[in-house]
N, C-alpha and C. Protein backbone atom coordinates (compact mmCIF):
# COMPACT_ATOMS: atom_id res chain seq x y z
N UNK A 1 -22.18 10.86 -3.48
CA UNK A 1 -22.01 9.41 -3.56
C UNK A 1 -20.70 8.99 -2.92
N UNK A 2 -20.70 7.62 -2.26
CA UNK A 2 -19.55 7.49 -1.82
C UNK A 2 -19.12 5.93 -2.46
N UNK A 3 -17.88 5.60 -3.63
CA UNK A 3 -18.19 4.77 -4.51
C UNK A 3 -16.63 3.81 -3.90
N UNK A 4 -16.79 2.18 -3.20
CA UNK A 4 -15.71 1.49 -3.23
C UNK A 4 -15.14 1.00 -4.81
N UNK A 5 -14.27 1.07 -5.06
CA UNK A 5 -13.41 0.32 -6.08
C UNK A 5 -12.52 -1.10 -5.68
N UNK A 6 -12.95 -2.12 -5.94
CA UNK A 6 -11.75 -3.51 -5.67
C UNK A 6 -11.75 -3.87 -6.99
N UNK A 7 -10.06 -3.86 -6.82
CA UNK A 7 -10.07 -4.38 -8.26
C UNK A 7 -9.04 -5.66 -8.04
N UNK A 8 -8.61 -6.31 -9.12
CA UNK A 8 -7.98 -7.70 -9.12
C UNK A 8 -8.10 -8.46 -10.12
N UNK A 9 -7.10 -9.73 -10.43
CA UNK A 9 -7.13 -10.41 -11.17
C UNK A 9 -8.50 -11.17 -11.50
N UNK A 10 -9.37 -11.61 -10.46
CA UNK A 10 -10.25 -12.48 -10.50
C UNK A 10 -10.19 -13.48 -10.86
N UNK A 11 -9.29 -14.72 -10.66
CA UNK A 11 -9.01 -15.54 -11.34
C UNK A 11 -9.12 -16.76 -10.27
N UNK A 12 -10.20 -17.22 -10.39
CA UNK A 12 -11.24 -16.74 -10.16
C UNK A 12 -11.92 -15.83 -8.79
N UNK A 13 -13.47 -15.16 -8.88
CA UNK A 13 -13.82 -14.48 -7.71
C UNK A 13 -14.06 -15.38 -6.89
N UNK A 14 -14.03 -15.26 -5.43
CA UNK A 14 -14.39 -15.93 -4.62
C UNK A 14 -15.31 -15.26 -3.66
N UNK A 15 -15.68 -16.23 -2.55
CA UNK A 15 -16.25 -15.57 -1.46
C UNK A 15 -15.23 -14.64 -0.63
N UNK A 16 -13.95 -14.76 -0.12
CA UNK A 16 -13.73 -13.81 0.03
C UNK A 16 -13.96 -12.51 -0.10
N UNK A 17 -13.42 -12.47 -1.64
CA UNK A 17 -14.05 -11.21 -2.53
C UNK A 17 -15.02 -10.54 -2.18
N UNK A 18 -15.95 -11.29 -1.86
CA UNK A 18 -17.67 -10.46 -1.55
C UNK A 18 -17.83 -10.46 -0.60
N UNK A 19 -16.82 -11.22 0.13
CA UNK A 19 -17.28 -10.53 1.54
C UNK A 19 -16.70 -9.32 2.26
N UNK A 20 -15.21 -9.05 1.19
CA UNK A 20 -14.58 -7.85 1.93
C UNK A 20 -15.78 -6.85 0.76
N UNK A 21 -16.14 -6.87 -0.29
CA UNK A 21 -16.56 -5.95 -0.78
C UNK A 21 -18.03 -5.23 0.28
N UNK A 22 -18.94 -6.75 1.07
CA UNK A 22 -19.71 -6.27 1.77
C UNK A 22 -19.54 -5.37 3.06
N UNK A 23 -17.89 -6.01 3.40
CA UNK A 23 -17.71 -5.29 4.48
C UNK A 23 -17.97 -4.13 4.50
N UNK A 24 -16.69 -3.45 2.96
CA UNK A 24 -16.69 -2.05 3.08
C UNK A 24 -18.31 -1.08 2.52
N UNK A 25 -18.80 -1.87 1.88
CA UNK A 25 -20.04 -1.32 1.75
C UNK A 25 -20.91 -0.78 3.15
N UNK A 26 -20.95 -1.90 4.18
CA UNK A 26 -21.35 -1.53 5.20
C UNK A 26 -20.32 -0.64 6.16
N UNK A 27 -19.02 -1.25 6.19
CA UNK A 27 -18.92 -0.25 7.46
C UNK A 27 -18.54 1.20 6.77
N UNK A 28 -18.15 1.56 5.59
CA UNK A 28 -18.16 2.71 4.91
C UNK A 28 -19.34 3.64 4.53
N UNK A 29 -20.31 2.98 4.25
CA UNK A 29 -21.53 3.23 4.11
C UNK A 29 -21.72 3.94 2.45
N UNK A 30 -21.40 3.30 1.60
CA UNK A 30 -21.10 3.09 0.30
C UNK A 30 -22.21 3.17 0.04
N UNK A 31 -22.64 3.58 -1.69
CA UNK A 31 -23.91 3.81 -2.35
C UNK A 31 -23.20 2.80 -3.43
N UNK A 32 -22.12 2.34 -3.74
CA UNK A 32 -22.28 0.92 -4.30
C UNK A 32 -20.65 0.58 -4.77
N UNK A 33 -20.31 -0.58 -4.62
CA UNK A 33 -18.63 -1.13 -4.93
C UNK A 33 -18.58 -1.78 -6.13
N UNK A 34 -17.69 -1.10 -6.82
CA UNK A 34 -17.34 -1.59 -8.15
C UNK A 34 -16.42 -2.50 -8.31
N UNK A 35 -16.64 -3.75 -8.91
CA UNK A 35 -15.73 -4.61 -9.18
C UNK A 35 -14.94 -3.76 -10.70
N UNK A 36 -13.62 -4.26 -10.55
CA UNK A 36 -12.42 -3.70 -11.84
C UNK A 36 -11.75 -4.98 -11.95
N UNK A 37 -12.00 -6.39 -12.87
CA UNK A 37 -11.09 -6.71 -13.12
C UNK A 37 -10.12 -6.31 -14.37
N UNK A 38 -9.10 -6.98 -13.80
CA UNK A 38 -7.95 -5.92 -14.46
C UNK A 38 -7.39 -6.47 -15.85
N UNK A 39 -7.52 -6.00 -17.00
CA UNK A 39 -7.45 -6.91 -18.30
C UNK A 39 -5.93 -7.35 -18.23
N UNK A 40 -4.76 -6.63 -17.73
CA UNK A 40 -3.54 -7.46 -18.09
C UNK A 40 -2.65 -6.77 -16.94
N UNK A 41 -2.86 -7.56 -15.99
CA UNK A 41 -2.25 -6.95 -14.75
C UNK A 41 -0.68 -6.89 -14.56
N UNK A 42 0.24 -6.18 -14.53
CA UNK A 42 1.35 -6.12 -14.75
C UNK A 42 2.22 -6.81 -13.71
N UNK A 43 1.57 -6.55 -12.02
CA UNK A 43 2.43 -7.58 -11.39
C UNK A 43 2.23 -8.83 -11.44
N UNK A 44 1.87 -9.51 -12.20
CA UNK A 44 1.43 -11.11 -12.87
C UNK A 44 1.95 -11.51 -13.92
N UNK A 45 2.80 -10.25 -14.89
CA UNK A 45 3.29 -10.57 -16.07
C UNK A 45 3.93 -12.08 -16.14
N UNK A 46 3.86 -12.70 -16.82
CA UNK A 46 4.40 -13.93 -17.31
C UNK A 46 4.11 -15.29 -16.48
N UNK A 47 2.63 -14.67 -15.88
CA UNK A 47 2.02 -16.10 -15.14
C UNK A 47 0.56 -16.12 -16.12
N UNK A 48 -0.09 -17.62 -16.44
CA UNK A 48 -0.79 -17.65 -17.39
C UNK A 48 -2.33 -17.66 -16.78
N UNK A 49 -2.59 -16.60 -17.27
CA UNK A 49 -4.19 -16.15 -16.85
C UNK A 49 -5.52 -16.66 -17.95
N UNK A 50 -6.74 -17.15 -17.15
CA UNK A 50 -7.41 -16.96 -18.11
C UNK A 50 -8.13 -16.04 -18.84
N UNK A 51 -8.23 -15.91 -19.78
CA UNK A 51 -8.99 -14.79 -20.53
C UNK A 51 -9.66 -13.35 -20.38
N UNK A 52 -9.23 -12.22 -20.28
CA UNK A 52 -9.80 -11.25 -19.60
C UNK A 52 -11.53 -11.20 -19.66
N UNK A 53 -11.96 -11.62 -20.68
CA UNK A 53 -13.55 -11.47 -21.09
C UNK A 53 -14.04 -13.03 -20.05
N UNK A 54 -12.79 -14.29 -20.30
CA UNK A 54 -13.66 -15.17 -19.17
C UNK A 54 -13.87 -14.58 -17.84
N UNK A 55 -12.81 -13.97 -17.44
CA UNK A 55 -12.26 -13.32 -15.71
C UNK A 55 -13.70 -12.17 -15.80
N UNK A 56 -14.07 -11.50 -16.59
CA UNK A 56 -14.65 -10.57 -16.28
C UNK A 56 -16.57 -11.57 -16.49
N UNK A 57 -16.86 -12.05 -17.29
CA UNK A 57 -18.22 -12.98 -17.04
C UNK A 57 -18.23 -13.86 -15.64
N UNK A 58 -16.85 -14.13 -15.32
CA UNK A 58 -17.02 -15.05 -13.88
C UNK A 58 -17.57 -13.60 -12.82
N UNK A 59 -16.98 -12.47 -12.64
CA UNK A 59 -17.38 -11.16 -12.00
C UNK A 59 -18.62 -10.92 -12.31
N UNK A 60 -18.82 -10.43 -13.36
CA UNK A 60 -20.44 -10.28 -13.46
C UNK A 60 -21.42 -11.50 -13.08
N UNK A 61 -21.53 -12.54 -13.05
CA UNK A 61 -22.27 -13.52 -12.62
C UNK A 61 -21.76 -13.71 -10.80
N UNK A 62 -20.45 -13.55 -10.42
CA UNK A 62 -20.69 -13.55 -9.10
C UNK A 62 -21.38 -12.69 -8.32
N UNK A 63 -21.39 -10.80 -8.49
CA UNK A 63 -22.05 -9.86 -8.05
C UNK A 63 -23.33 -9.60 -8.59
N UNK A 64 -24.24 -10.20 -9.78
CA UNK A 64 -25.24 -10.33 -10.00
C UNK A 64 -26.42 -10.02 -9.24
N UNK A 65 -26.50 -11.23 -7.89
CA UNK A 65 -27.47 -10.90 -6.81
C UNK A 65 -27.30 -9.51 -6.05
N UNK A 66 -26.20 -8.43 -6.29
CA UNK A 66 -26.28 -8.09 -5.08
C UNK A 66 -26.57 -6.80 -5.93
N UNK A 67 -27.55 -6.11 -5.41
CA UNK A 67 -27.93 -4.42 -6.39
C UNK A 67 -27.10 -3.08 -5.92
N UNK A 68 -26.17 -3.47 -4.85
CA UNK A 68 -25.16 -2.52 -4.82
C UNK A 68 -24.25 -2.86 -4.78
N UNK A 69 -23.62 -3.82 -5.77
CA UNK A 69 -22.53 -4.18 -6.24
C UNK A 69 -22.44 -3.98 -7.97
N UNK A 70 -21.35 -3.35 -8.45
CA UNK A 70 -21.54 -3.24 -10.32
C UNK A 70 -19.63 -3.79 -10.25
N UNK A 71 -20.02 -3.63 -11.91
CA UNK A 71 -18.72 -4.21 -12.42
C UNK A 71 -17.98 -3.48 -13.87
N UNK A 72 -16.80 -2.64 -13.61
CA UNK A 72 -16.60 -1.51 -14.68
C UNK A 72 -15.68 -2.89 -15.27
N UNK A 73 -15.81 -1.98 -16.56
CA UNK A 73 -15.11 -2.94 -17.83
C UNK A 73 -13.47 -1.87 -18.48
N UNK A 74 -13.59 -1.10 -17.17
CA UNK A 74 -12.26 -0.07 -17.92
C UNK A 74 -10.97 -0.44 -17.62
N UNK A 75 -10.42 -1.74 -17.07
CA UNK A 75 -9.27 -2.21 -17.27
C UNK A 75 -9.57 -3.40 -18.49
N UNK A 76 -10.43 -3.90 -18.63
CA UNK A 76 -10.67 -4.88 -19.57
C UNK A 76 -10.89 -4.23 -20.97
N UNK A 77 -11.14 -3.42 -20.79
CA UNK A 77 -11.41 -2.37 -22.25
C UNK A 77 -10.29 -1.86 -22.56
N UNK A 78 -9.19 -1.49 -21.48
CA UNK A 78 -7.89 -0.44 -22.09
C UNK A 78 -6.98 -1.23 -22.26
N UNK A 79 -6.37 -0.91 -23.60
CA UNK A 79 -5.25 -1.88 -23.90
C UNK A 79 -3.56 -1.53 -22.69
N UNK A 80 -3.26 -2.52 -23.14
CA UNK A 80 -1.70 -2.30 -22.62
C UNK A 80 -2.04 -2.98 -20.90
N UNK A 81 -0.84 -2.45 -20.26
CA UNK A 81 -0.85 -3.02 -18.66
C UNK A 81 -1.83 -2.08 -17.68
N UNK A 82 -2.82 -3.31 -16.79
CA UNK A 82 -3.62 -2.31 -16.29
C UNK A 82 -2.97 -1.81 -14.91
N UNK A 83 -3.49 -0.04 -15.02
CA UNK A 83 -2.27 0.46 -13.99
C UNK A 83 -3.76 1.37 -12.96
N UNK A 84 -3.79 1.14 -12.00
CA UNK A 84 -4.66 1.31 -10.73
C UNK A 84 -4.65 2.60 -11.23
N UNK A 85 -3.63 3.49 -10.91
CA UNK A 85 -3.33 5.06 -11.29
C UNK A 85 -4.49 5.63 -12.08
N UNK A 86 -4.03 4.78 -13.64
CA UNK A 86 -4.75 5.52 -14.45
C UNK A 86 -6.61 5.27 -14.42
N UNK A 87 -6.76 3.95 -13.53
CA UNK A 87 -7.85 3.66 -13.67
C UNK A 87 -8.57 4.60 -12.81
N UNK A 88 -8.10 4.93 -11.89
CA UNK A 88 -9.06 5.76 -10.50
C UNK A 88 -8.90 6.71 -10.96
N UNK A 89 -8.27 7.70 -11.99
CA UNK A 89 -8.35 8.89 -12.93
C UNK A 89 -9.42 8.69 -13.69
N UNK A 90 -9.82 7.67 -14.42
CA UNK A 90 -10.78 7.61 -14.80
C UNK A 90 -12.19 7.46 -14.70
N UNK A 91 -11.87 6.76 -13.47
CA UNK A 91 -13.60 6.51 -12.85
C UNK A 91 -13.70 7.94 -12.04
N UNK A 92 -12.76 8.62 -11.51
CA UNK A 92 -13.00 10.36 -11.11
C UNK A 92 -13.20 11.03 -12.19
N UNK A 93 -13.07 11.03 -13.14
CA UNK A 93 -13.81 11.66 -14.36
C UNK A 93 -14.92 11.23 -14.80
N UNK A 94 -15.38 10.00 -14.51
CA UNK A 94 -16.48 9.51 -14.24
C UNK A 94 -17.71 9.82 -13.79
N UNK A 95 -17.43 9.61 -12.44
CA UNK A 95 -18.24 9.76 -11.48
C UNK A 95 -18.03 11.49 -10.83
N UNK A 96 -16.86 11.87 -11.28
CA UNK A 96 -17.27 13.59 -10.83
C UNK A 96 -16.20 13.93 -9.73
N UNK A 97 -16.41 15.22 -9.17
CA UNK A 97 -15.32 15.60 -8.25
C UNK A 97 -15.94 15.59 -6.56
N UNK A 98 -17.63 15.52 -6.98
CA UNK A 98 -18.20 15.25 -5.23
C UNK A 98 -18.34 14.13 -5.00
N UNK A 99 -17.93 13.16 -5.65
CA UNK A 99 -18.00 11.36 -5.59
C UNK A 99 -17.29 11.34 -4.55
N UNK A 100 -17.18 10.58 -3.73
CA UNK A 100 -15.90 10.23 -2.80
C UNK A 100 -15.53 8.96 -2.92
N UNK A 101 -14.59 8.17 -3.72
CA UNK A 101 -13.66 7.16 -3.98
C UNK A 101 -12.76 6.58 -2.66
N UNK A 102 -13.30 5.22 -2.48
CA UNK A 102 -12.10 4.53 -1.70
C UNK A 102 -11.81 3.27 -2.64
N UNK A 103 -10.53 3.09 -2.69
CA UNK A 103 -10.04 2.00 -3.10
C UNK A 103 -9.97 0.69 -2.02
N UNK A 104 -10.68 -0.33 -2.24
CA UNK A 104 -10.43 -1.45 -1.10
C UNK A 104 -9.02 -2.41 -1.50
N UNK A 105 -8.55 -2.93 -0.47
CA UNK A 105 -7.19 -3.51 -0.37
C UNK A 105 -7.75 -4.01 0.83
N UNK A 106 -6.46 -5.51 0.97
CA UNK A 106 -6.26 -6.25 2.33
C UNK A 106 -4.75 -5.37 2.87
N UNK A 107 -4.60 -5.39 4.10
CA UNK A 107 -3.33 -4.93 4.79
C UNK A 107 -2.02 -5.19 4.05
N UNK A 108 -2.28 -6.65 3.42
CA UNK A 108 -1.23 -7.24 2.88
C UNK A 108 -0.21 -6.45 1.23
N UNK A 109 -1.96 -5.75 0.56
CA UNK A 109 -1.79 -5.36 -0.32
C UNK A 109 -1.02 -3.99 0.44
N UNK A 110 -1.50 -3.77 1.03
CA UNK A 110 -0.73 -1.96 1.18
C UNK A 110 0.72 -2.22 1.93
N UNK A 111 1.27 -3.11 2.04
CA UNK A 111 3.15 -3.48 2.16
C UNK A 111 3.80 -3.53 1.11
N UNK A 112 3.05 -3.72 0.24
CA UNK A 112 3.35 -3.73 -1.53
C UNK A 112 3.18 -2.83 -2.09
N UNK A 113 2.50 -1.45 -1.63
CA UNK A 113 1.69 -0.71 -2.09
C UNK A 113 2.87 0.24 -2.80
N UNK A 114 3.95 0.90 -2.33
CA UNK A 114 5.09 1.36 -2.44
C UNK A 114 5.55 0.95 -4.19
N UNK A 115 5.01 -0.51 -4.33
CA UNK A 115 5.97 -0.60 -5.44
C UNK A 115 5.16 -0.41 -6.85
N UNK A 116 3.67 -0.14 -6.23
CA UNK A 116 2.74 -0.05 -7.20
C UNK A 116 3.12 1.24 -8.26
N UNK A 117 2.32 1.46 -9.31
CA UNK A 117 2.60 2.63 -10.43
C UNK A 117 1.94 3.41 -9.93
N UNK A 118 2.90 4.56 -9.59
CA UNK A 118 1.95 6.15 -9.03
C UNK A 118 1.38 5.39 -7.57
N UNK A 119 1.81 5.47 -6.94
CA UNK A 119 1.20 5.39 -5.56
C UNK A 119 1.07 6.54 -5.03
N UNK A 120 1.22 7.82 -5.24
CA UNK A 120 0.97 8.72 -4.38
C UNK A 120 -0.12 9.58 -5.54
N UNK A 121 -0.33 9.23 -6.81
CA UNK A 121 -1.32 10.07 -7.29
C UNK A 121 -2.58 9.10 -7.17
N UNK A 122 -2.45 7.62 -6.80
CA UNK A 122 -3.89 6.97 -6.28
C UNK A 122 -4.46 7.46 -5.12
N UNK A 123 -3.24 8.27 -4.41
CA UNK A 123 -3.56 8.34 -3.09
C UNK A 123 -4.65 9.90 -3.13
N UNK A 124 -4.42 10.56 -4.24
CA UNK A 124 -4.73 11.85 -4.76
C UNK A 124 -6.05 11.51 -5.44
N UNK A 125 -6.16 10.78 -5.87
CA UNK A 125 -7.63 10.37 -6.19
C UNK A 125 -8.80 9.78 -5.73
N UNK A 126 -8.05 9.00 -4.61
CA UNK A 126 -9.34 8.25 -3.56
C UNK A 126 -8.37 7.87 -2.61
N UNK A 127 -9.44 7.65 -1.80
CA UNK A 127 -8.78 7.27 -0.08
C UNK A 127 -8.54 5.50 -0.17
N UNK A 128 -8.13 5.18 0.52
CA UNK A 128 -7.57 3.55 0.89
C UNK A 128 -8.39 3.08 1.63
N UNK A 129 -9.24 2.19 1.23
CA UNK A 129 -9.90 1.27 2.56
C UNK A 129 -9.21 -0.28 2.44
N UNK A 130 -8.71 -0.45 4.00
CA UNK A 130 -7.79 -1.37 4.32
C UNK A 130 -8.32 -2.19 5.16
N UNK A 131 -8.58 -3.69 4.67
CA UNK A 131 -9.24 -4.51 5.55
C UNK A 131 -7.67 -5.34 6.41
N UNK A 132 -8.09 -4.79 7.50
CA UNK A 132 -6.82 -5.32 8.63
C UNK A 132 -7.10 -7.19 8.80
N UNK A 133 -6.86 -7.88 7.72
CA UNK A 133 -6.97 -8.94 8.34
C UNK A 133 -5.74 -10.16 7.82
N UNK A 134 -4.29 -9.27 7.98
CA UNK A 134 -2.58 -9.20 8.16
C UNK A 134 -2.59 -9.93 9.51
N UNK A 135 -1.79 -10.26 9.86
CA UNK A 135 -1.38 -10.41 11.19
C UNK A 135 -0.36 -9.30 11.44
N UNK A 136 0.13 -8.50 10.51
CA UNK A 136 0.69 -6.92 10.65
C UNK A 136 -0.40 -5.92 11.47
N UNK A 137 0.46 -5.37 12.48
CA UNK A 137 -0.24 -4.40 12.88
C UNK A 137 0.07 -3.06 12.08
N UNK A 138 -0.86 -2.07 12.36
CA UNK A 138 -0.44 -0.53 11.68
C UNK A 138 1.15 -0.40 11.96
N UNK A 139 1.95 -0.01 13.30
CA UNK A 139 3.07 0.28 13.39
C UNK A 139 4.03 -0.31 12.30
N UNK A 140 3.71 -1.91 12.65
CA UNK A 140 4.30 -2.79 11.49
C UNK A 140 4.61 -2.22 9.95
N UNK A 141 2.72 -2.08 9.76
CA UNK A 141 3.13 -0.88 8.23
C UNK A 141 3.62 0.09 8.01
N UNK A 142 3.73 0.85 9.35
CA UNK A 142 3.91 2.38 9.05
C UNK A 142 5.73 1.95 8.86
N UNK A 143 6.42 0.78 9.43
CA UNK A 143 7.37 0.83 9.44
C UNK A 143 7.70 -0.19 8.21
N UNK A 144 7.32 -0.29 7.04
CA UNK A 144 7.32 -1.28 5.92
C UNK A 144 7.30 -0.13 5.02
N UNK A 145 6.88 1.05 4.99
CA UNK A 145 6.55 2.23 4.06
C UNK A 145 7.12 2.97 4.39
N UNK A 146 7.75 3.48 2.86
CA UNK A 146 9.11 4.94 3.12
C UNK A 146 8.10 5.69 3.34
N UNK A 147 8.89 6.82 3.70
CA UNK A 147 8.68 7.62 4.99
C UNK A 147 7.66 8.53 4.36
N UNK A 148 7.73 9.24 2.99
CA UNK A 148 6.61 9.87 2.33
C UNK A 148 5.49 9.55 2.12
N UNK A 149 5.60 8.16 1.89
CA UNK A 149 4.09 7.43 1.51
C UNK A 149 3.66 7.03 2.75
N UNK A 150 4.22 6.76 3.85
CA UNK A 150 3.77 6.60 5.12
C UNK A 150 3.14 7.72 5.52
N UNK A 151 3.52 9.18 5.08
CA UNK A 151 3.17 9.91 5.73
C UNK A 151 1.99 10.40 5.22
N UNK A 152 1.83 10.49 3.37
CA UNK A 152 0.22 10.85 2.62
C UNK A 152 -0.64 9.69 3.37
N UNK A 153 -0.21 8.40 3.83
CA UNK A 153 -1.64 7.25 4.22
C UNK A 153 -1.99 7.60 5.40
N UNK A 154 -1.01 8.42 6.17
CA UNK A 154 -1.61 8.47 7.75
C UNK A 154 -3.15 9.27 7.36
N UNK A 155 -3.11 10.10 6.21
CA UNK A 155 -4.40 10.85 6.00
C UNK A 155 -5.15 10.39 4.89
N UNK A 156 -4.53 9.49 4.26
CA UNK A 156 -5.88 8.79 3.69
C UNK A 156 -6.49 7.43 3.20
N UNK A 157 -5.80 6.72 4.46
CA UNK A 157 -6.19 5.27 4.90
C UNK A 157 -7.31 5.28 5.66
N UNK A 158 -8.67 4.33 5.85
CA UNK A 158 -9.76 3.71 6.65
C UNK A 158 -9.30 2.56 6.81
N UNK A 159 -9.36 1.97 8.37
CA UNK A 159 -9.17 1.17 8.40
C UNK A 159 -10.07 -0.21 8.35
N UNK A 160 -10.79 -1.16 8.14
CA UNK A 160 -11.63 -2.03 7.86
C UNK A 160 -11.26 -3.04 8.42
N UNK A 161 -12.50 -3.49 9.51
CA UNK A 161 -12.49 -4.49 10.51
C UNK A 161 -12.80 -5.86 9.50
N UNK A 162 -11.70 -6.88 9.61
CA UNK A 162 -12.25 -7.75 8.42
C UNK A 162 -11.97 -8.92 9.05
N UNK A 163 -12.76 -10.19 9.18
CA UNK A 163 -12.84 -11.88 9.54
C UNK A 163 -11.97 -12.31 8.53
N UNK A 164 -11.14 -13.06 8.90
CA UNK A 164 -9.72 -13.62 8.34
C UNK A 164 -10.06 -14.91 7.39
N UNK A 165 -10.46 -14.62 6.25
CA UNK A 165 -11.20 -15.82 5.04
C UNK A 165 -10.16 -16.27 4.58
N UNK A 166 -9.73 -17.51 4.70
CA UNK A 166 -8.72 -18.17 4.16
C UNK A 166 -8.88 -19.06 3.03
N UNK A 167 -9.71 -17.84 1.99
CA UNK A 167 -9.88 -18.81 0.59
C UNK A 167 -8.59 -17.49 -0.30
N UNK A 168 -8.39 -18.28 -1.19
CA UNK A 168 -7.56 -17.64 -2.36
C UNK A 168 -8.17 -18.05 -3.60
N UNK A 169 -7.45 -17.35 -4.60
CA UNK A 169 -7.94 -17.92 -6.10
C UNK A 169 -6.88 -18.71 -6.49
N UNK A 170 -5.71 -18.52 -6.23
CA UNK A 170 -4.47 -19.84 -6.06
C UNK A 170 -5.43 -21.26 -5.33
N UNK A 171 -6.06 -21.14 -4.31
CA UNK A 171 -6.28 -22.61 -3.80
C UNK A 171 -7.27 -22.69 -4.53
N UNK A 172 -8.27 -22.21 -5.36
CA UNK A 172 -9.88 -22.72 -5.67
C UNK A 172 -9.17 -23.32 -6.97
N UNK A 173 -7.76 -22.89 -7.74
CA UNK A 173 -7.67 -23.17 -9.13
C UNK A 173 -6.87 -24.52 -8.46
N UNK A 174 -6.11 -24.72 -7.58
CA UNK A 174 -5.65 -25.73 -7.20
C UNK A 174 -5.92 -27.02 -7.18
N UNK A 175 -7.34 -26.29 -6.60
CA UNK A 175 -8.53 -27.47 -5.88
C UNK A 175 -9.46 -27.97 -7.13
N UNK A 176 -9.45 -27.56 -8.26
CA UNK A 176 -9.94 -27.86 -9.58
C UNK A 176 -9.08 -28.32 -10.35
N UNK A 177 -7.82 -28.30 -10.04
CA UNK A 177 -7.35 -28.93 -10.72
C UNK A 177 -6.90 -30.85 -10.25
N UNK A 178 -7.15 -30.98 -8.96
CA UNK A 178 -7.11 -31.88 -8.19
C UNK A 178 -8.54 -32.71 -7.97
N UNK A 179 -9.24 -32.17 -8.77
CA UNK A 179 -10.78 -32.62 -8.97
C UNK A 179 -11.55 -32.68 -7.43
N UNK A 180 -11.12 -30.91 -6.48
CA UNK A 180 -11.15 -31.05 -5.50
C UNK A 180 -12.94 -30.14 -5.47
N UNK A 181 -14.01 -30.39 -4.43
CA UNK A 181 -15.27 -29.81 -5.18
C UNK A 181 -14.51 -28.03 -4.41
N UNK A 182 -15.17 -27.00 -4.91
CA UNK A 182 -15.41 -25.55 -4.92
C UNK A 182 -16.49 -24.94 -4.19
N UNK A 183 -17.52 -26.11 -4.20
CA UNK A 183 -18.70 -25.70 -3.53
C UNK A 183 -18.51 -24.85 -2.28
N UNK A 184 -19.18 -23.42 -2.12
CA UNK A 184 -18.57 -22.41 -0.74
C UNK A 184 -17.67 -21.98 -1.47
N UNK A 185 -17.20 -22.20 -2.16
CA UNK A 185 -15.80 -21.51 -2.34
C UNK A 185 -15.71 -20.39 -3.15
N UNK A 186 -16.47 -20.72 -3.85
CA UNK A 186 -16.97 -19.75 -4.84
C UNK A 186 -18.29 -19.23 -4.91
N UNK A 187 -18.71 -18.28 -6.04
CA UNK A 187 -20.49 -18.36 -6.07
C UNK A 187 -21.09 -19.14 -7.06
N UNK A 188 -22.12 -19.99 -6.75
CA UNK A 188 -23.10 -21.28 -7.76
C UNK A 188 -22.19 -20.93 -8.82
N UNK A 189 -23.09 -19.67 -9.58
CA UNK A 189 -23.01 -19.33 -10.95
C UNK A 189 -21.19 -19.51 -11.26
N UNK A 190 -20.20 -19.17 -10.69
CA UNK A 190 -19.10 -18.99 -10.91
C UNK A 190 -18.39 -20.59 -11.04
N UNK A 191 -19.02 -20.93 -9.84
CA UNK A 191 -18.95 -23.00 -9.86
C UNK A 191 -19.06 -23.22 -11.40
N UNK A 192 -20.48 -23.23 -12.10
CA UNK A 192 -20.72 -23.65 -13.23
C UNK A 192 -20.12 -23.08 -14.26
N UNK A 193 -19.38 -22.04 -14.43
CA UNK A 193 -19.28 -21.13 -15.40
C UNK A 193 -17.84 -21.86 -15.22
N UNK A 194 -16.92 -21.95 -14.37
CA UNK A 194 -15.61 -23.22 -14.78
C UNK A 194 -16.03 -24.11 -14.88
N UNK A 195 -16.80 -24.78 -14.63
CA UNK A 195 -17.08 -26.46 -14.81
C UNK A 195 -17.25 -26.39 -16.46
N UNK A 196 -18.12 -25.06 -17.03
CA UNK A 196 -18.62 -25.74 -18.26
C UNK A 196 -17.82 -24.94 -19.51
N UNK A 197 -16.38 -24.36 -18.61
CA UNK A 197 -15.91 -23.61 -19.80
C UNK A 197 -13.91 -24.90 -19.74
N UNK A 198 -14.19 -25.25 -18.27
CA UNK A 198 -13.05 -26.59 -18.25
C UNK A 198 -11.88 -25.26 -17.81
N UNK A 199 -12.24 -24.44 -17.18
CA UNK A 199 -10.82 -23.93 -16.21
C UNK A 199 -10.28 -24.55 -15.15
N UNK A 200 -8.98 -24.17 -15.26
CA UNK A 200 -8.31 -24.91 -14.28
C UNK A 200 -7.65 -26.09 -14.11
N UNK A 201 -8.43 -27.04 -14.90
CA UNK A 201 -8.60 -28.43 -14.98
C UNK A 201 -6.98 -28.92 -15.14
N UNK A 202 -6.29 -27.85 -15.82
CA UNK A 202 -5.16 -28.67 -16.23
C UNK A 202 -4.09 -27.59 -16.06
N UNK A 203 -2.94 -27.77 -16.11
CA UNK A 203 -1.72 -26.41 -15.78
C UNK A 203 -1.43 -25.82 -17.33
């Protein structure tokens, strides 16, 4: 099996989201991508999120339609700060030692990647799929990353051809709160599921 992992706040999912998840499904050739939202994400500490169980019903109702898309509940289930590390330890105990694990990320995420927890034992557990759609080129990164961790990604980064979607979950909560419509922006089900739970609406 060859299994993507994206994980994230979800606050909320967007089309983006599904479309880098389709990417890597296709150009990786994936037997199916797991959504992980993350119950208490640590580089977010002290910005106000909604609800890990709301964040995780908006996920399951966005990937719904798609039958090779699922959604693990093991950052939302483990207490304390959710740490990538321990999570891709766990879904490799999971799923086994002939699974082959890529973690998906945008370019942007892997300039940051350095400051993440355990970055070199994620790197030990699954490979990096990196949707290039930075205006950073590789050199750029290779020269943003100390020199060790530059040197484990030269061998286990993919790189991922990705169309430059300029939605965020910063602008969709923006745009709801400005009584701006979402429609496209999100998926139906995810539209209705803030409209009728009143996210966003207010700071």
């Amino acid at each position: 099996m060859r299994v993507g992992v994206l994980g994230g706040t979800f606050d909320p999912p967007h089309l983006g989201h599904l479309i880098l998840a389709q990417e890597a499904h296709q150009a990786l050739e994936l037997t199916q991508v797991l959504f992980v939202p993350a119950g208490e994400p640590w580089r977010k500490a002290g910005r106000e999120l909604s609800a890990r169980q709301q964040r995780l019903a908006m996920v399951e109702r966005a990937v719904s339609s798609n039958s090779a898309f699922a959604v693990s509940t093991a950052e939302v289930d483990r207490p304390g700060p959710s740490y990538t590390a321990e999570t891709m330890a766990q879904l490799r105990q999971q799923f086994g030692a002939e699974t082959e694990l890529f973690f998906i990320m945008g370019a942007d995420s892997l300039v940051d990647f350095p400051h993440w927890h355990q970055p070199l034992r994620i790197l030990e557990l699954a490979r990096l799929a990196v949707a290039e759609r930075s205006p950073l080129g590789n050199e750029a990164l290779d020269e943003a990353l100390p020199e060790e961790l530059a040197e484990a990604l030269r061998e286990r980064v993919v790189w991922l051809s990705m169309p430059l979607i300029a939605i965020s979950a910063s602008a969709v909560r923006e745009r709801v709160r400005q009584g701006l419509p979402i429609r496209y922006w999100v998926p139906e089900a995810v539209e209705e599921y803030i409209g009728r739970h009143g996210l966003y609406a207010t700071d």
